[in-house]
N, C-alpha and C. Protein backbone atom coordinates (compact mmCIF):
# COMPACT_ATOMS: atom_id res chain seq x y z
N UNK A 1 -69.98 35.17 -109.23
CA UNK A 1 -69.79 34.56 -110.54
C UNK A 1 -68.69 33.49 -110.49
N UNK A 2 -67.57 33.85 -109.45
CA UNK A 2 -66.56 32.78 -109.35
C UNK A 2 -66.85 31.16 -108.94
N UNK A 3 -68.04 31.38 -107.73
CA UNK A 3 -68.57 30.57 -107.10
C UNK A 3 -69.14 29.57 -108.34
N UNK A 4 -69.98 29.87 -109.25
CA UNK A 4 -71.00 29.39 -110.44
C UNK A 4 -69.94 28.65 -111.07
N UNK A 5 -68.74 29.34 -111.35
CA UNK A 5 -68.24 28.60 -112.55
C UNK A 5 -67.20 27.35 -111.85
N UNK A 6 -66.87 27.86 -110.58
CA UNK A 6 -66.27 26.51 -110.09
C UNK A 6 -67.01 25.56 -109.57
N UNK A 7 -68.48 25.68 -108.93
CA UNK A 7 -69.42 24.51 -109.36
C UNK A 7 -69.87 24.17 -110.60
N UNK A 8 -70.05 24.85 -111.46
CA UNK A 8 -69.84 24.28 -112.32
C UNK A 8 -68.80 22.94 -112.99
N UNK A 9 -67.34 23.58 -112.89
CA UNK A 9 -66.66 22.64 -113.04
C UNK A 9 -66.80 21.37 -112.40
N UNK A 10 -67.08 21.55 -111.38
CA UNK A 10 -67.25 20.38 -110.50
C UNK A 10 -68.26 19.07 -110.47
N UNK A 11 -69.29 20.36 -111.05
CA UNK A 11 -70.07 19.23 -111.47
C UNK A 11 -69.95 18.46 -113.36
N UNK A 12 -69.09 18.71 -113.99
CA UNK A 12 -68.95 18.62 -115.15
C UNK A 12 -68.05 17.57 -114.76
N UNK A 13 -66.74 17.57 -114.18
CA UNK A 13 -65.75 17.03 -113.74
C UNK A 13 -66.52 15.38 -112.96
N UNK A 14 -67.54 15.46 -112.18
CA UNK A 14 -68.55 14.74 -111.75
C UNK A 14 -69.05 13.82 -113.07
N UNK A 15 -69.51 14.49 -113.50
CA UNK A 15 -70.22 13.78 -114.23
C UNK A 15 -69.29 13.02 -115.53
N UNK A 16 -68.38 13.55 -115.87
CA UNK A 16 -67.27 12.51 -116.54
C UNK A 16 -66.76 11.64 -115.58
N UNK A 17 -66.58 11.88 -114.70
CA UNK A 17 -66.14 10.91 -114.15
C UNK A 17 -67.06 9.49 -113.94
N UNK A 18 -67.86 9.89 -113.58
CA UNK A 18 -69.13 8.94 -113.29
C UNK A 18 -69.24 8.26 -114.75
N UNK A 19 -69.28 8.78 -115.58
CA UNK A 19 -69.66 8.09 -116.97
C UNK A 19 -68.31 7.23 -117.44
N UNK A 20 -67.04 8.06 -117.47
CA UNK A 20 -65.94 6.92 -117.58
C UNK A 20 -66.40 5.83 -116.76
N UNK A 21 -66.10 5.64 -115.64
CA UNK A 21 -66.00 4.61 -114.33
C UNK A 21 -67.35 3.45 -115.20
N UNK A 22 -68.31 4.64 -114.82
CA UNK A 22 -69.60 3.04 -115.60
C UNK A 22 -69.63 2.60 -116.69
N UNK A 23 -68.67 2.85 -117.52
CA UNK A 23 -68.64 2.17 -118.88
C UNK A 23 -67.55 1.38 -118.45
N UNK A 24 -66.45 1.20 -117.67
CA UNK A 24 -65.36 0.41 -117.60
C UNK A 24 -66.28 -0.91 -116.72
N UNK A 25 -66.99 -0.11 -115.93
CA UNK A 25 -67.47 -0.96 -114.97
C UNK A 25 -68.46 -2.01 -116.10
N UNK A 26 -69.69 -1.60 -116.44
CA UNK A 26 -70.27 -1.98 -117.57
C UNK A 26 -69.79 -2.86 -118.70
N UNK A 27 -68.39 -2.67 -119.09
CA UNK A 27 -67.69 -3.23 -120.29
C UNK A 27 -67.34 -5.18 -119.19
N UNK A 28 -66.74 -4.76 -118.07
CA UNK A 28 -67.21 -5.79 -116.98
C UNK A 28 -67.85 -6.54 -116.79
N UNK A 29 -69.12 -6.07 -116.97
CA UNK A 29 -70.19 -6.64 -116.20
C UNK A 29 -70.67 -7.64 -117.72
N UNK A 30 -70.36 -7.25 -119.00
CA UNK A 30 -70.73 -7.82 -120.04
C UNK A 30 -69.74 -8.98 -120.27
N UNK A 31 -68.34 -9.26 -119.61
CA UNK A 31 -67.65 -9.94 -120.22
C UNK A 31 -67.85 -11.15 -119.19
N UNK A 32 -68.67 -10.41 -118.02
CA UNK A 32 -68.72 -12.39 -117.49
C UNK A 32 -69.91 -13.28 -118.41
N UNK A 33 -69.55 -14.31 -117.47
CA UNK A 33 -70.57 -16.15 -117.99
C UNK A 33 -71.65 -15.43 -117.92
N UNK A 34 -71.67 -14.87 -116.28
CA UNK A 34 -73.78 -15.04 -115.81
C UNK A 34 -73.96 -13.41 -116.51
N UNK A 35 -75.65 -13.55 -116.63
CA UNK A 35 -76.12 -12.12 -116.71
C UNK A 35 -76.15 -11.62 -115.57
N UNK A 36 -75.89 -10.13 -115.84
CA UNK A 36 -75.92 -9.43 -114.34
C UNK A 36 -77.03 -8.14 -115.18
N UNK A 37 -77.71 -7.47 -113.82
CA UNK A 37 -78.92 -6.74 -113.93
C UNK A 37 -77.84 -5.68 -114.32
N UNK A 38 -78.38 -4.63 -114.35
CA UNK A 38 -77.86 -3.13 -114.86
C UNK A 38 -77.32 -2.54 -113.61
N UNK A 39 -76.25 -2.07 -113.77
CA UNK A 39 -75.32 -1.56 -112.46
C UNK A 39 -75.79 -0.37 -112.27
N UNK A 40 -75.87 -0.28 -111.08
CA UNK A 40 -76.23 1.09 -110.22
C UNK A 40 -74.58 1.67 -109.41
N UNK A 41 -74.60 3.15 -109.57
CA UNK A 41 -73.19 3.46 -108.82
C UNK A 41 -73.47 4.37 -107.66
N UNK A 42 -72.49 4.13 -106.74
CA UNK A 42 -72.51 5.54 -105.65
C UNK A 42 -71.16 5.41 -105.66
N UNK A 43 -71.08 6.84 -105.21
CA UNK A 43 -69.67 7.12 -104.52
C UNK A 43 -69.29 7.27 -103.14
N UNK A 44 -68.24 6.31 -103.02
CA UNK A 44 -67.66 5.56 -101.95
C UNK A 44 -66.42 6.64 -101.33
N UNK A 45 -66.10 6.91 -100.31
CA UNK A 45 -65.18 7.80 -99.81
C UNK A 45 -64.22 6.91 -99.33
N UNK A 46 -64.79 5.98 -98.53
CA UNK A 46 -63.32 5.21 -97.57
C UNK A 46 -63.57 4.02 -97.85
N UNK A 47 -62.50 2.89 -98.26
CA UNK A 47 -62.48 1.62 -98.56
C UNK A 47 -61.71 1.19 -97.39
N UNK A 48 -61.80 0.52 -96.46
CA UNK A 48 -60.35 0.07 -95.75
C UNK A 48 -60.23 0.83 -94.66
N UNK A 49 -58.86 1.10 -94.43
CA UNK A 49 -57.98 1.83 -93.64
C UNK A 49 -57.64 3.28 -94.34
N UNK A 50 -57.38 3.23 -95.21
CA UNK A 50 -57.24 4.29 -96.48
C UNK A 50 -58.13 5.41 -97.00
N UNK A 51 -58.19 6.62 -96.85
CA UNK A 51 -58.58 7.62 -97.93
C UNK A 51 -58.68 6.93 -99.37
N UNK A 52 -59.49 6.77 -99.98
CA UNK A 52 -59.82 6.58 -101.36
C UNK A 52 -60.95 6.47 -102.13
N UNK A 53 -61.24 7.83 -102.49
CA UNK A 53 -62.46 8.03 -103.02
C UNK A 53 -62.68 7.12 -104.46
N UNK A 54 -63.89 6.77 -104.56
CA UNK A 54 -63.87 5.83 -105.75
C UNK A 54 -65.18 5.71 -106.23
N UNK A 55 -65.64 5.22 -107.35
CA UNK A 55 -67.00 4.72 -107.51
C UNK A 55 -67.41 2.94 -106.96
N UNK A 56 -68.63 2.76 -106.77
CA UNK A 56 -69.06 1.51 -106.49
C UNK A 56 -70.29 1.47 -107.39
N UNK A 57 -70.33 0.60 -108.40
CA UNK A 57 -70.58 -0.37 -108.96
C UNK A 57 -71.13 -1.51 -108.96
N UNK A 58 -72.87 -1.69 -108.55
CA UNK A 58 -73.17 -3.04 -107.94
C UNK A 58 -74.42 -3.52 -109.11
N UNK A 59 -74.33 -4.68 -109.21
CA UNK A 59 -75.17 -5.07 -109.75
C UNK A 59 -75.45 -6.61 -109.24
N UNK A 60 -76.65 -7.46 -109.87
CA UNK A 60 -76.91 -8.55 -109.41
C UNK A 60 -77.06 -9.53 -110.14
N UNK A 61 -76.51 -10.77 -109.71
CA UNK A 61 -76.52 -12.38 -110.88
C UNK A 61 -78.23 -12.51 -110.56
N UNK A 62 -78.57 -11.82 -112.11
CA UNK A 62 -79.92 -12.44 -112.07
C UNK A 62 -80.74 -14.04 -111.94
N UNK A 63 -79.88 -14.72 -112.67
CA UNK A 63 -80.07 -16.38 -112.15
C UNK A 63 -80.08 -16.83 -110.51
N UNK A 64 -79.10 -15.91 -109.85
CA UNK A 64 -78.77 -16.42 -108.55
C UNK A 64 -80.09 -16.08 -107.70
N UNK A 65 -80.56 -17.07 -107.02
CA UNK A 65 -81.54 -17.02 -105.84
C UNK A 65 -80.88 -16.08 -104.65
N UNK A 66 -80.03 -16.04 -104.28
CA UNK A 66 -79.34 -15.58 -102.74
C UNK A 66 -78.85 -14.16 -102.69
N UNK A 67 -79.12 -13.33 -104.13
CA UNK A 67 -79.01 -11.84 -104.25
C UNK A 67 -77.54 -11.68 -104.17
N UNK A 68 -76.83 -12.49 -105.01
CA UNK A 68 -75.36 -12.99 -104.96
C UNK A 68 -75.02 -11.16 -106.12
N UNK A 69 -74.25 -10.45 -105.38
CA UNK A 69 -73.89 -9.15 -106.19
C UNK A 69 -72.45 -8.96 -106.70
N UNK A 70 -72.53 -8.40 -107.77
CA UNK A 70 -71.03 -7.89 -108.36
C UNK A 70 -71.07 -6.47 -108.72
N UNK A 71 -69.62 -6.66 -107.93
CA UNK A 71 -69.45 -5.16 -107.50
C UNK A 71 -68.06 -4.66 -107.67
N UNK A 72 -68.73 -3.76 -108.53
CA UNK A 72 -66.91 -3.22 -109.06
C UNK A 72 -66.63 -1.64 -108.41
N UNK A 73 -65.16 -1.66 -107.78
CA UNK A 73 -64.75 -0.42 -107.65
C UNK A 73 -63.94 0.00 -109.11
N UNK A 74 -64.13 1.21 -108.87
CA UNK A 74 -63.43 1.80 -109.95
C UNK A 74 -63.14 3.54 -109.85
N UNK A 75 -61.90 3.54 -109.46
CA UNK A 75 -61.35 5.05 -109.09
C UNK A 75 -61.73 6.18 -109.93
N UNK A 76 -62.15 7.45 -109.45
CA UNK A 76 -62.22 8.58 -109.85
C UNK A 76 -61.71 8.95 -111.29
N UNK A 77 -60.83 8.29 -111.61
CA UNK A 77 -60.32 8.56 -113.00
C UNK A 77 -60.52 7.36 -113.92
N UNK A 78 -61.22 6.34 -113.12
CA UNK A 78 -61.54 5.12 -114.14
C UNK A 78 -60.73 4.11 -114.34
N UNK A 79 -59.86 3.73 -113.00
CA UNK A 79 -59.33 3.03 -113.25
C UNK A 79 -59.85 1.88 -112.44
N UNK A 80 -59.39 0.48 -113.02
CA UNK A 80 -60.52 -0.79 -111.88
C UNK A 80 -59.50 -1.04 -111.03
N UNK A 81 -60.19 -0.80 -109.71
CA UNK A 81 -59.57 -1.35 -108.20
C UNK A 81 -59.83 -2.75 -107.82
N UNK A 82 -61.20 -2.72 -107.90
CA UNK A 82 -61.12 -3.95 -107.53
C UNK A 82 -62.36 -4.57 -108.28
N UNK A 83 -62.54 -5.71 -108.50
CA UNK A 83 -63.67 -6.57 -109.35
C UNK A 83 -64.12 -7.94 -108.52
N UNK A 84 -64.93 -8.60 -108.74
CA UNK A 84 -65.70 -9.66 -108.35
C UNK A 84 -64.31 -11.37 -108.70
């Protein structure tokens, strides 16, 4: 029963997280010039040199011919790392 409820949490904990991150990411993706397609996320473990788990955030300049993408990180707790 211990097992259930701490996956549980985990996945609850998951899934807020994921939903913060893509609305920050999202709120983003609306404030540029170009349209961008609808962001898709995974989660990213290592950026760099560094431990840092995070979400990734990609989407695409629909105008652009060359599959030109924007791609936002945005940490576990929703904060933006890094942007286009």
């Amino acid at each position: 029963m211990a097992i259930f409820t701490v996956l549980s949490l985990v996945a609850i904990g998951a899934f807020l997280s994921y939903t913060t991150s893509k609305e920050k990411a999202a709120e983003l993706a609306r404030n540029q010039s170009v349209q961008i397609s609808p962001l898709k996320g995974n989660l990213v473990l290592i950026i760099g040199d560094k431990f840092s788990p995070c979400w990734l955030f990609r989407g695409e300049n629909e105008k652009a011919l060359s599959g030109a993408t924007f791609d936002v990180y945005v940490s576990l707790f929703g904060r933006v790392i890094n942007t286009p």
